[in-house]
C-alpha atoms as a PDB file:
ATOM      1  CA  UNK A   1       0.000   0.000   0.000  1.00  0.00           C
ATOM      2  CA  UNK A   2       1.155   3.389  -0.903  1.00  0.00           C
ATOM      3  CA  UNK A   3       0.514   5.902   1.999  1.00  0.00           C
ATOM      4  CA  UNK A   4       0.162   9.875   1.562  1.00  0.00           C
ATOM      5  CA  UNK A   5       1.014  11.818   5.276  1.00  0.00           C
ATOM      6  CA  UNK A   6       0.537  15.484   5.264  1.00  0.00           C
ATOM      7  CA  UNK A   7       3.103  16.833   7.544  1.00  0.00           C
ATOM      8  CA  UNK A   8       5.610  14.439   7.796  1.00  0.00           C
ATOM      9  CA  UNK A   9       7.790  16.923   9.550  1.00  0.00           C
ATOM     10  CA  UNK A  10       6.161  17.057  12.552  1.00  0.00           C
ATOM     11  CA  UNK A  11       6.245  14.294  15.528  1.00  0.00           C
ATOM     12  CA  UNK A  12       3.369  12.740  14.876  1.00  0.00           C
ATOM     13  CA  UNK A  13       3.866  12.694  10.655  1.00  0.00           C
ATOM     14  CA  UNK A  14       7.186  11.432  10.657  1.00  0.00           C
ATOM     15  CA  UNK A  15       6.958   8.519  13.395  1.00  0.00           C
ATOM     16  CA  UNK A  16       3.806   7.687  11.465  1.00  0.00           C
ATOM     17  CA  UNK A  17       5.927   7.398   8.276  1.00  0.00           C
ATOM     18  CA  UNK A  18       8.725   5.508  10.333  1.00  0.00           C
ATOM     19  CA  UNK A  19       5.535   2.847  11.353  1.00  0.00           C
ATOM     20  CA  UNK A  20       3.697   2.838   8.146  1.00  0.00           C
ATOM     21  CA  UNK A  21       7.187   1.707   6.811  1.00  0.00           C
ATOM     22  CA  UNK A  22       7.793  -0.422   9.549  1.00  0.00           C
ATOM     23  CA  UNK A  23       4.741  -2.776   8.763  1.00  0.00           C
ATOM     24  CA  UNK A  24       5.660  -2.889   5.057  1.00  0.00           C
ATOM     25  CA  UNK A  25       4.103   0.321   3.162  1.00  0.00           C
ATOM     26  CA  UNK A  26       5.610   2.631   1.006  1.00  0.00           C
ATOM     27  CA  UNK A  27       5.127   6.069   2.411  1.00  0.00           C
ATOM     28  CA  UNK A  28       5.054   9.628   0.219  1.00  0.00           C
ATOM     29  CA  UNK A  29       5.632  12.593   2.844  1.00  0.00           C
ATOM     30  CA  UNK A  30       4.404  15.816   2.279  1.00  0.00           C
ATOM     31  CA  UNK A  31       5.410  19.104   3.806  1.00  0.00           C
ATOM     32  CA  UNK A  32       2.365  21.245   5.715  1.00  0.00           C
ATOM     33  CA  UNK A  33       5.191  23.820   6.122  1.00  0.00           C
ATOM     34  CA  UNK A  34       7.022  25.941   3.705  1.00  0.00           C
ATOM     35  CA  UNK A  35       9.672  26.233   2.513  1.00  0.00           C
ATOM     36  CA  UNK A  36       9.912  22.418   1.837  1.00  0.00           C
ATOM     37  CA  UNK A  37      12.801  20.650   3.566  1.00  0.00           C
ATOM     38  CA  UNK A  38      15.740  20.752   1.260  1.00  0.00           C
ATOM     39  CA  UNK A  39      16.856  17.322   2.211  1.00  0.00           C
ATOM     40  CA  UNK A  40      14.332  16.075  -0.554  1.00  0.00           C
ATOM     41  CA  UNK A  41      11.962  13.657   1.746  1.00  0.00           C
ATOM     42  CA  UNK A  42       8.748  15.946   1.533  1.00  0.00           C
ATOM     43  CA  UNK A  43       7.137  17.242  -1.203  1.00  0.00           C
ATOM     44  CA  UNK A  44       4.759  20.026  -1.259  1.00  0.00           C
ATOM     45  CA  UNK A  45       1.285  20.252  -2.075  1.00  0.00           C
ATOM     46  CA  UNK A  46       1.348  20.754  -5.512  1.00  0.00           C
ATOM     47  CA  UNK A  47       2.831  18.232  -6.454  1.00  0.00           C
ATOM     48  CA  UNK A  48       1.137  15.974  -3.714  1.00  0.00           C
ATOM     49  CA  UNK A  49      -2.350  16.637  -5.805  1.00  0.00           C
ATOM     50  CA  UNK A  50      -0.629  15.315  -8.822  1.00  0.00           C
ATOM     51  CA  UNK A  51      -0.056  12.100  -7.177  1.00  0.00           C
ATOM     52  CA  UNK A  52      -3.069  11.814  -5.750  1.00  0.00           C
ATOM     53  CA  UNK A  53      -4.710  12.704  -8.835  1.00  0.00           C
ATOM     54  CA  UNK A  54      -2.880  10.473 -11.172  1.00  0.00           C
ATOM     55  CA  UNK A  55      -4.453   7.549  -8.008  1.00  0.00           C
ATOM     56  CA  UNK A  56      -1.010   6.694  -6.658  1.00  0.00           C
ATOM     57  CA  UNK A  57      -1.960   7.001  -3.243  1.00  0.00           C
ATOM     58  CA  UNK A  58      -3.919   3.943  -1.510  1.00  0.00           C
ATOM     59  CA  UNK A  59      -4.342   6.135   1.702  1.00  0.00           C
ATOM     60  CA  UNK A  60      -3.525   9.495   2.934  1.00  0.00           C
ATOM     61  CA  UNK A  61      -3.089  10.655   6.380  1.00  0.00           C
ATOM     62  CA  UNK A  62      -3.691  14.112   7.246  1.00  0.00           C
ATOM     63  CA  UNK A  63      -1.333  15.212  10.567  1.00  0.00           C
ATOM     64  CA  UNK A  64      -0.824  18.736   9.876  1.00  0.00           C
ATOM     65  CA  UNK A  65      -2.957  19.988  12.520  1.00  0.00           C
ATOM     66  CA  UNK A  66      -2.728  22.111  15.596  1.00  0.00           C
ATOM     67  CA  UNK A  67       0.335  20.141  17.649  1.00  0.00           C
ATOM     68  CA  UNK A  68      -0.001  20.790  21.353  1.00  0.00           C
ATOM     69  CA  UNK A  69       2.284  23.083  22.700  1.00  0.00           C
ATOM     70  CA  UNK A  70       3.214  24.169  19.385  1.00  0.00           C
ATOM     71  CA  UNK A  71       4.711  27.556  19.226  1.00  0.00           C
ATOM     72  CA  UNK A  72       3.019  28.486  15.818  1.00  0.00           C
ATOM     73  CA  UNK A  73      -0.282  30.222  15.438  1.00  0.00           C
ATOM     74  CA  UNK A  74      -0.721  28.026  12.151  1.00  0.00           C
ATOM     75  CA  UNK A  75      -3.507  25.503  12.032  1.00  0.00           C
ATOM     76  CA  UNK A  76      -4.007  22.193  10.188  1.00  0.00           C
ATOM     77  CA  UNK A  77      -6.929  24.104   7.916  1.00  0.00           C
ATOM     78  CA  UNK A  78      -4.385  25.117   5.159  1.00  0.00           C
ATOM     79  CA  UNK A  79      -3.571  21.553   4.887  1.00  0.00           C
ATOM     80  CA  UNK A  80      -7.244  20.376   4.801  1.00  0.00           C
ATOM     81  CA  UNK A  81      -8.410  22.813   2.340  1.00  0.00           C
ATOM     82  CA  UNK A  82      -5.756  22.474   0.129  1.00  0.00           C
ATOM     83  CA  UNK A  83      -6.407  18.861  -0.118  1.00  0.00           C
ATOM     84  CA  UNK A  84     -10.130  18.317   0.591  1.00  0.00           C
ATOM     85  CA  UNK A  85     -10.701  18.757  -2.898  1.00  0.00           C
ATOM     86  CA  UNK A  86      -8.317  16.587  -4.569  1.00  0.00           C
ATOM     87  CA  UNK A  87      -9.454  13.561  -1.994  1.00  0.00           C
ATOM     88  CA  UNK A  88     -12.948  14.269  -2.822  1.00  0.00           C
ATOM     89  CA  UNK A  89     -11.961  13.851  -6.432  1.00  0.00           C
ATOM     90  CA  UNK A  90     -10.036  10.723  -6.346  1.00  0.00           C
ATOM     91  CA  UNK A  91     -12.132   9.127  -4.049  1.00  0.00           C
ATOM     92  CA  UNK A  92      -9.066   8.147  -1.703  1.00  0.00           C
ATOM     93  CA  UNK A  93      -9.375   7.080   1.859  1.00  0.00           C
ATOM     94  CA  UNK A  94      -8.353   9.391   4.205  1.00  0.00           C
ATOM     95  CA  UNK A  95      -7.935   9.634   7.912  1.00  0.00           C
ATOM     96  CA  UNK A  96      -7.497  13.148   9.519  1.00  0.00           C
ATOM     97  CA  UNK A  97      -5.108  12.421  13.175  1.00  0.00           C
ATOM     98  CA  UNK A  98      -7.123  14.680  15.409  1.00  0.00           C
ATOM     99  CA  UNK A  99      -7.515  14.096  19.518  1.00  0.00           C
ATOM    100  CA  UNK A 100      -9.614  13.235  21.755  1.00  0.00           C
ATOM    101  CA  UNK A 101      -9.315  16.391  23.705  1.00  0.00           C
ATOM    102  CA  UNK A 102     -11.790  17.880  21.347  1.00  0.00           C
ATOM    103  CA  UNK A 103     -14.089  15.832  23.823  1.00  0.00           C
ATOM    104  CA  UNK A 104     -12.564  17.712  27.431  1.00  0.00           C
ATOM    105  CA  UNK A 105     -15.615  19.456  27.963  1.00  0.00           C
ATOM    106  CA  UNK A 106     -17.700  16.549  28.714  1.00  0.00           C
ATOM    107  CA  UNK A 107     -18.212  15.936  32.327  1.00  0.00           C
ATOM    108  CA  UNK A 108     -18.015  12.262  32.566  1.00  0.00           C
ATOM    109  CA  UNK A 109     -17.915  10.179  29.653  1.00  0.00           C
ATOM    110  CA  UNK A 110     -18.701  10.825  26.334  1.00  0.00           C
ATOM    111  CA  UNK A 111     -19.035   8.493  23.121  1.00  0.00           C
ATOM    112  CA  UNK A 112     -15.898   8.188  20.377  1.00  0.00           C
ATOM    113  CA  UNK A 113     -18.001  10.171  17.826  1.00  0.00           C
ATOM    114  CA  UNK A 114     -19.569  12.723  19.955  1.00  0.00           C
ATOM    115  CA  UNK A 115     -19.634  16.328  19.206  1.00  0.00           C
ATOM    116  CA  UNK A 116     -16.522  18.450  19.943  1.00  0.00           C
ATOM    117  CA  UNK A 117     -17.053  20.450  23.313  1.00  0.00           C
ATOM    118  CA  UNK A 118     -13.326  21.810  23.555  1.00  0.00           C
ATOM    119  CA  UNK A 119     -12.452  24.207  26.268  1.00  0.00           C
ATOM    120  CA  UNK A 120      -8.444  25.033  25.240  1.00  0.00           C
ATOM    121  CA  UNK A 121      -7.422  27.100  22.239  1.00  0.00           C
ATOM    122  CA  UNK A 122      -5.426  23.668  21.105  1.00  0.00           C
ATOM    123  CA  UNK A 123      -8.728  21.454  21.641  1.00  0.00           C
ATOM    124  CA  UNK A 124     -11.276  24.333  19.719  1.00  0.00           C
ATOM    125  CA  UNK A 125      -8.277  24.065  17.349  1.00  0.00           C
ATOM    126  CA  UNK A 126      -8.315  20.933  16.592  1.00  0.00           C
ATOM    127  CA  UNK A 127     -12.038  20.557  16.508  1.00  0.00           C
ATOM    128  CA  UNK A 128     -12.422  22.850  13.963  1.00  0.00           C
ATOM    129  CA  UNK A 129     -10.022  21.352  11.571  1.00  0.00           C
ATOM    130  CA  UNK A 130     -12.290  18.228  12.373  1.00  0.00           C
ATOM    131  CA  UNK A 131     -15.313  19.466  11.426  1.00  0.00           C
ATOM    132  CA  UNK A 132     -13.576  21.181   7.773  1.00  0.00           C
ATOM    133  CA  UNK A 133     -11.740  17.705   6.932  1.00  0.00           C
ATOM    134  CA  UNK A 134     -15.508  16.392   7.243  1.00  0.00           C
ATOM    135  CA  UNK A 135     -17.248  18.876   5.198  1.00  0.00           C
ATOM    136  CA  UNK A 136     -14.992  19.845   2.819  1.00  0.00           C
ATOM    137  CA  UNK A 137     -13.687  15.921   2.050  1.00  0.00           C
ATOM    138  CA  UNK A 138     -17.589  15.673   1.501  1.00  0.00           C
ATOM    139  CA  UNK A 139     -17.836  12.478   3.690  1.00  0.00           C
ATOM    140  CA  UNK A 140     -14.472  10.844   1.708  1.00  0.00           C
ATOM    141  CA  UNK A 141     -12.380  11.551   4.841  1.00  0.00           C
ATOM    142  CA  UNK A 142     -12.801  10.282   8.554  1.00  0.00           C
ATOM    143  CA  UNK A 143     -11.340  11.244  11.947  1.00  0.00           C
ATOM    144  CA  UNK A 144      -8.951   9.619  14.119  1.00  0.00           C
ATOM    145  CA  UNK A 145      -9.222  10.949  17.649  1.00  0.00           C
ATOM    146  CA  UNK A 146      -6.037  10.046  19.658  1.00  0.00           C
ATOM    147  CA  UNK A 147      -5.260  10.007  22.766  1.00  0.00           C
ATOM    148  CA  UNK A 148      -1.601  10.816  24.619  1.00  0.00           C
ATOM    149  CA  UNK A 149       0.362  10.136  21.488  1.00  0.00           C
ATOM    150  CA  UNK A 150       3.865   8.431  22.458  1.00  0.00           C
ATOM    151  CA  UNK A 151       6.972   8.938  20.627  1.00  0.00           C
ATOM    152  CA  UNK A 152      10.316   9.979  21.159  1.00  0.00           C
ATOM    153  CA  UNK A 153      11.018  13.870  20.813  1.00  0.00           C
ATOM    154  CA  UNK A 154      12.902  15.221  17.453  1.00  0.00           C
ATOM    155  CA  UNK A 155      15.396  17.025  19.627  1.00  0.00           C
ATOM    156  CA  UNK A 156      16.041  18.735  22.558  1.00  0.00           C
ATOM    157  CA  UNK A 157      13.483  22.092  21.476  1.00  0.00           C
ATOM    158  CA  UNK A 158      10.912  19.596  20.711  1.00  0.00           C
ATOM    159  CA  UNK A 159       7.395  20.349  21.976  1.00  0.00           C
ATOM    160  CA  UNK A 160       6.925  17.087  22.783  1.00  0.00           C
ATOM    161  CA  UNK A 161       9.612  17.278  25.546  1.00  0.00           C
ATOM    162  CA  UNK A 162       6.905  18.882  27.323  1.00  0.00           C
ATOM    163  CA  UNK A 163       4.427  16.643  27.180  1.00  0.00           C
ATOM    164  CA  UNK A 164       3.938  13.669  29.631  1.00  0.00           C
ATOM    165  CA  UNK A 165       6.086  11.723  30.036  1.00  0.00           C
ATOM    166  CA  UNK A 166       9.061  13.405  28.784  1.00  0.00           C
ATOM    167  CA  UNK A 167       8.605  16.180  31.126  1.00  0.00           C
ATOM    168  CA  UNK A 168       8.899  13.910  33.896  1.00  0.00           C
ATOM    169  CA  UNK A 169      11.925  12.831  32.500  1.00  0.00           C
ATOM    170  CA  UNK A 170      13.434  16.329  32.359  1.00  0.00           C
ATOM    171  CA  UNK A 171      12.181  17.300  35.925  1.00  0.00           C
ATOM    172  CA  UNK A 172      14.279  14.633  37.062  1.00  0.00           C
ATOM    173  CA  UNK A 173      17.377  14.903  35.351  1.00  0.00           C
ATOM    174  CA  UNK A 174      17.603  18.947  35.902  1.00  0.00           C
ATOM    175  CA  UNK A 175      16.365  18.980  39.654  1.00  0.00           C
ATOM    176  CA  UNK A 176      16.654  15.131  40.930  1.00  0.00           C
ATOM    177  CA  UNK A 177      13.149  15.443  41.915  1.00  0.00           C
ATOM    178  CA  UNK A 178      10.150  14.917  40.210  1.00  0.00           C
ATOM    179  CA  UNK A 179       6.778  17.002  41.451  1.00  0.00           C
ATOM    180  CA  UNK A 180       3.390  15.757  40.252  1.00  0.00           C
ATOM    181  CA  UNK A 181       0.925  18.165  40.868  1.00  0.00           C
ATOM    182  CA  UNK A 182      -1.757  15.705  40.393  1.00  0.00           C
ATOM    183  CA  UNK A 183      -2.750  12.370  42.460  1.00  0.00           C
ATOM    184  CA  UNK A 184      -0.587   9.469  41.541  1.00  0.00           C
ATOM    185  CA  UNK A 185      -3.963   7.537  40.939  1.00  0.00           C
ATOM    186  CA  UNK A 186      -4.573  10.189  38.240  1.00  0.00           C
ATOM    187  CA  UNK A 187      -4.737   8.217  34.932  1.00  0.00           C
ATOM    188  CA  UNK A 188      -3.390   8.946  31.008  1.00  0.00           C
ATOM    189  CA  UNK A 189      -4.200   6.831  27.813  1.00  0.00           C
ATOM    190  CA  UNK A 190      -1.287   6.470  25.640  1.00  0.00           C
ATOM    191  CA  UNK A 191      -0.854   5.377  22.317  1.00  0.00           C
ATOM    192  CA  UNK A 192       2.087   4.993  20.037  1.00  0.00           C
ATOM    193  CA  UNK A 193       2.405   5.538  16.319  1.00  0.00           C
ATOM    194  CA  UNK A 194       2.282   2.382  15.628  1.00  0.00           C
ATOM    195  CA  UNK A 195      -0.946   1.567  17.397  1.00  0.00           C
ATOM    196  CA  UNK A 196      -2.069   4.845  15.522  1.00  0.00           C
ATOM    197  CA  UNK A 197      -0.862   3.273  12.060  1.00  0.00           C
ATOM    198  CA  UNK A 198      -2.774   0.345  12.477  1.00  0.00           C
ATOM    199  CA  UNK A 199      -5.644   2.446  13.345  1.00  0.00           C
ATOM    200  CA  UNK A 200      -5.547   4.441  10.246  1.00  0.00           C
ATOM    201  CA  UNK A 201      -5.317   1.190   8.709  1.00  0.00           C
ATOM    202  CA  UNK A 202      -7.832  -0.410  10.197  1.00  0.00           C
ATOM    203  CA  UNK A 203     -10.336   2.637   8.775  1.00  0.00           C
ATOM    204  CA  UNK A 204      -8.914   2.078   5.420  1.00  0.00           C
ATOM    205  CA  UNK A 205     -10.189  -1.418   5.199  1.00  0.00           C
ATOM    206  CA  UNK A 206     -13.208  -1.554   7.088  1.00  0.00           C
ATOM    207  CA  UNK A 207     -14.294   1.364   4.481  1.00  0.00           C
ATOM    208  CA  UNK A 208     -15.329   3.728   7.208  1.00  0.00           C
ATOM    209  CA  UNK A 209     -15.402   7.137   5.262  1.00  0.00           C
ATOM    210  CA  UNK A 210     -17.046   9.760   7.276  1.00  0.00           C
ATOM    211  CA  UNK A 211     -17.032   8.474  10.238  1.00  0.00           C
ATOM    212  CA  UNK A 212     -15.439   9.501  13.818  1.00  0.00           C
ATOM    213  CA  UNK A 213     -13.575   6.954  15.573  1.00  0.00           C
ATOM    214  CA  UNK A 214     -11.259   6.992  18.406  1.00  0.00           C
ATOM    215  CA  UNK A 215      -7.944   5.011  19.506  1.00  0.00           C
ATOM    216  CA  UNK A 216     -10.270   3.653  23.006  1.00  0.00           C
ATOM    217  CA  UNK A 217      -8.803   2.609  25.069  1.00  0.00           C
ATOM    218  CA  UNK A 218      -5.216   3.523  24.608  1.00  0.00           C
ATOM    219  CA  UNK A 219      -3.094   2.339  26.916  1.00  0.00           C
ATOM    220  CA  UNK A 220      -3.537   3.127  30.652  1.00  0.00           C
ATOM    221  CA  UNK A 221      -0.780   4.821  33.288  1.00  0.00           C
ATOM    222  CA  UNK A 222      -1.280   6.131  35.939  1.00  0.00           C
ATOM    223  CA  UNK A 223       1.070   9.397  37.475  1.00  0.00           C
ATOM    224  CA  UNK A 224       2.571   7.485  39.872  1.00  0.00           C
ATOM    225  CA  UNK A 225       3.172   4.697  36.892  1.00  0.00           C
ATOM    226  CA  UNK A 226       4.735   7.721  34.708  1.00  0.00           C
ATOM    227  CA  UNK A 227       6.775   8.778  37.608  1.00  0.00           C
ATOM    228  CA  UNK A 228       8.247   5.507  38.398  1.00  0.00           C
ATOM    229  CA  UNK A 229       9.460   4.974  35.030  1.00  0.00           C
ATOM    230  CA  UNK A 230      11.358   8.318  34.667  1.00  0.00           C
ATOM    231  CA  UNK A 231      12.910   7.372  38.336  1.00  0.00           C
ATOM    232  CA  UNK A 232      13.950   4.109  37.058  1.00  0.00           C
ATOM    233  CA  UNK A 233      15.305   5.419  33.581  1.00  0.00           C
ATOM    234  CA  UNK A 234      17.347   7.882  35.296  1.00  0.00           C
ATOM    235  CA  UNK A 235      18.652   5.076  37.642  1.00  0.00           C
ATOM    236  CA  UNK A 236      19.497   2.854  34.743  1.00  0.00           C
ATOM    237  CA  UNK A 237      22.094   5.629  32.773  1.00  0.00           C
ATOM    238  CA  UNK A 238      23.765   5.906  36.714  1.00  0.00           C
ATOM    239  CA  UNK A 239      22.303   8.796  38.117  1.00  0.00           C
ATOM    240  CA  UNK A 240      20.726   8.541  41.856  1.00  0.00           C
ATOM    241  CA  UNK A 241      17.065   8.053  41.506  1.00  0.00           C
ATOM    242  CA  UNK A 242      14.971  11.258  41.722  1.00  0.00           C
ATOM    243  CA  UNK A 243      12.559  11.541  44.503  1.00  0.00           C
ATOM    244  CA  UNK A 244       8.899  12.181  44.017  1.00  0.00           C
ATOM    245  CA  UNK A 245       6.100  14.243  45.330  1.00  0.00           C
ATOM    246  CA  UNK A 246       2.508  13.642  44.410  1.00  0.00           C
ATOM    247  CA  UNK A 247      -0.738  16.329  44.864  1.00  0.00           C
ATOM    248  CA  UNK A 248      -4.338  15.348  45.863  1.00  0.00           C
ATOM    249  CA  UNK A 249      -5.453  12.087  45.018  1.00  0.00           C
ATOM    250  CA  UNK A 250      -8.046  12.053  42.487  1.00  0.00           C
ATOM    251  CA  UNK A 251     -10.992  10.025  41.750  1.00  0.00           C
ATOM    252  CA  UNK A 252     -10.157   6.903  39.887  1.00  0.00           C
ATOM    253  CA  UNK A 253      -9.870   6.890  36.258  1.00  0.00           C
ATOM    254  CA  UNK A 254     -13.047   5.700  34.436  1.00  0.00           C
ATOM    255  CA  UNK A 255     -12.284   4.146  30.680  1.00  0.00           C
ATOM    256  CA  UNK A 256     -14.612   4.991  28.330  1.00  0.00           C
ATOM    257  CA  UNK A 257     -16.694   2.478  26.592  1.00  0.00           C
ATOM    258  CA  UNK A 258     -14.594   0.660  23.711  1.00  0.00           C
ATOM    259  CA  UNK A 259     -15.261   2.084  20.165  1.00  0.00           C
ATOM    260  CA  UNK A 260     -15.481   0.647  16.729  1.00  0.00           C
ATOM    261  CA  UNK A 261     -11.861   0.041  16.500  1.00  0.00           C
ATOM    262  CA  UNK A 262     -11.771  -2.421  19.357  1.00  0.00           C
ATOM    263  CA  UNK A 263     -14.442  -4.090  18.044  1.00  0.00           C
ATOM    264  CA  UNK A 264     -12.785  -4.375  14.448  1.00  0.00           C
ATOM    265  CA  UNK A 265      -9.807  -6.005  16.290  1.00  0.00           C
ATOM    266  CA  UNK A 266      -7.618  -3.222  16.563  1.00  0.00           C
ATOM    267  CA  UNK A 267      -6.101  -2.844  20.601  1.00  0.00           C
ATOM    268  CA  UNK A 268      -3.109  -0.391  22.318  1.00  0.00           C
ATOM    269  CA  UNK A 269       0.097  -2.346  22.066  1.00  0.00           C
ATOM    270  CA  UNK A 270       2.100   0.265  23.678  1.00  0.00           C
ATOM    271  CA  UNK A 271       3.421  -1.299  27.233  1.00  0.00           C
ATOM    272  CA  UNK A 272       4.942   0.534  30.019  1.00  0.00           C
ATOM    273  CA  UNK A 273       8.134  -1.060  29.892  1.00  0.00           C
ATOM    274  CA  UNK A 274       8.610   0.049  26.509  1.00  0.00           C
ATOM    275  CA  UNK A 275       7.711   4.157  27.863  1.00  0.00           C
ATOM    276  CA  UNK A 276      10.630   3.535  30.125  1.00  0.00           C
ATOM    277  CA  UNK A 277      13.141   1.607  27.685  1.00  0.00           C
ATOM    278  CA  UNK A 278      12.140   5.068  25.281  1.00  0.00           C
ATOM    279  CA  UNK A 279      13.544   7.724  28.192  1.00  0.00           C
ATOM    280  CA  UNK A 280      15.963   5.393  29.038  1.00  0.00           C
ATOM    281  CA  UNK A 281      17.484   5.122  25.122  1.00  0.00           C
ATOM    282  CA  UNK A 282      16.688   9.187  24.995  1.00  0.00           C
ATOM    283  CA  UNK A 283      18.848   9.940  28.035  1.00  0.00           C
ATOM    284  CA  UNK A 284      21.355   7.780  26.806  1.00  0.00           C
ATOM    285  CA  UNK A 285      21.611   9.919  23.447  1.00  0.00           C
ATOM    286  CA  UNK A 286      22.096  12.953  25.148  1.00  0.00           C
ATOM    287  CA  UNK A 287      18.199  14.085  25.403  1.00  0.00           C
ATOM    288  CA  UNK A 288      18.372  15.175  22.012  1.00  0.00           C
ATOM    289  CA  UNK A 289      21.057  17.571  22.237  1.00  0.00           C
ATOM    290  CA  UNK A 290      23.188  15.545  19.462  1.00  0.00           C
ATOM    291  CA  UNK A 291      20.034  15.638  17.024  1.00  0.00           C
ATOM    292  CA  UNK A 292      19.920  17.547  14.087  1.00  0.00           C
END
């Protein structure tokens, strides 16, 4: 299968291309940001729709929205619009990687598919590139809701470094200490690229176009879990293990029902032991100092 990804530059785009390759696709990267990286890997959207036009792609991802904690004002709607058309056209499968954030306004739980009820500038962000992919790709493209996407960060500027649990990670090394402001019992889904892959995949096939579906449930940790595996990766490269401090505990995590995936066949693979092999391997690299 040949597999389009809009914004292959960013952390989620390019350890989707690294998994898409992994399980034995050919992958086409694209560039959401200009100018185009020189090394030659990306190309940009124009000549993207001529690929997709001439049907060369089996399946195009769309991860050029609204990262979190990116610095940029720029949202993933220059991407969809540009390319809404063309998919429309070709009748191509694809999968816009949104979050389910877009859902943090619920107060308990809501269904995979539900509305958007964001109440953060990245959440209404990414809710309304949801809800242009869907109109614009004229029911041709669906939605991937994600949770806590896993992977390891770029380099050492990279906004993921300050995302769970990478910031733990950093706490530790810089102050030997690790605060949680939360209760340990406080709960995260995670998910992996490769568990997204398969997702994306798992759309293509089952011929879901239009339709909302979420990567529930991802894989569970709780704070304390988190915590404990920064501790032990810092331990592991020689360094005295960090202490920790926890806040409040919190009521226990609820998972949401399973969604359509799950019952396709689709599941989490990402483990806890491979979180903490990840910050182990990163520390061990220099925390992404020696990255280009």
């Amino acid at each position: 299968m040949q597999v389009m990804i809009v914004g292959a530059r960013g952390e989620v785009g390019s350890a989707l291309c690294a998994s898409f390759e992994s399980l034995g696709h050919t992958t086409i990267s694209v560039s959401s940001a200009q100018p185009v990286s020189p090394d030659g890997h990306c190309i940009d959207f124009a000549l993207a729709e001529q690929v997709i036009g001439r049907g060369e792609v089996d399946l195009l991802i769309n991860a050029s929205g609204r990262g979190d904690r990116r610095a940029s004002v720029r949202s993933g709607r220059e991407a969809t619009q540009a390319l809404a058309g063309h998919v429309s056209e070709a009748g191509v499968p694809a999968v816009l990687i949104s979050t389910t954030r877009v859902l943090e306004g619920y107060e308990g739980q809501a269904s995979e598919d539900s509305p958007p009820r964001p109440t953060t500038e990245y959440a209404r962000a990414n809710a309304e590139n949801e809800e242009a992919w869907l109109r614009q790709t004229h029911g041709q493209g669906s939605v991937l809701r994600i949770a806590n996407f896993f992977t390891t960060p770029l380099h050492a500027e990279s906004p993921q470094v300050q995302l769970l649990p990478w910031s733990l990670l950093t706490e530790a090394v810089a102050c030997s200490s690790i605060q949680v402001r939360s209760g340990p019992s406080a709960t995260k889904e995670f998910v992996s690229a490769l568990d997204a892959a398969q997702a994306a995949l798992t759309i293509c096939r089952q011929g879901w176009t239009g339709r909302t579906v979420s990567t529930n449930p991802g894989c569970p940790m709780t704070l304390r879990e988190l915590a404990e595996a920064a501790a032990g990766a810092v331990e592991m490269i020689g360094k005295a293990r960090p202490t920790m401090s926890f806040g409040a505990d919190t009521d226990p995590f609820q998972l949401a029902p399973p969604g359509a995936l799950v019952a396709a066949g689709w599941k989490a693979t990402l483990s806890l032991a491979e979180v903490q092999l990840a910050m182990q391997q990163w520390l061990m690299a220099g925390m992404g100092h020696e990255i280009d």
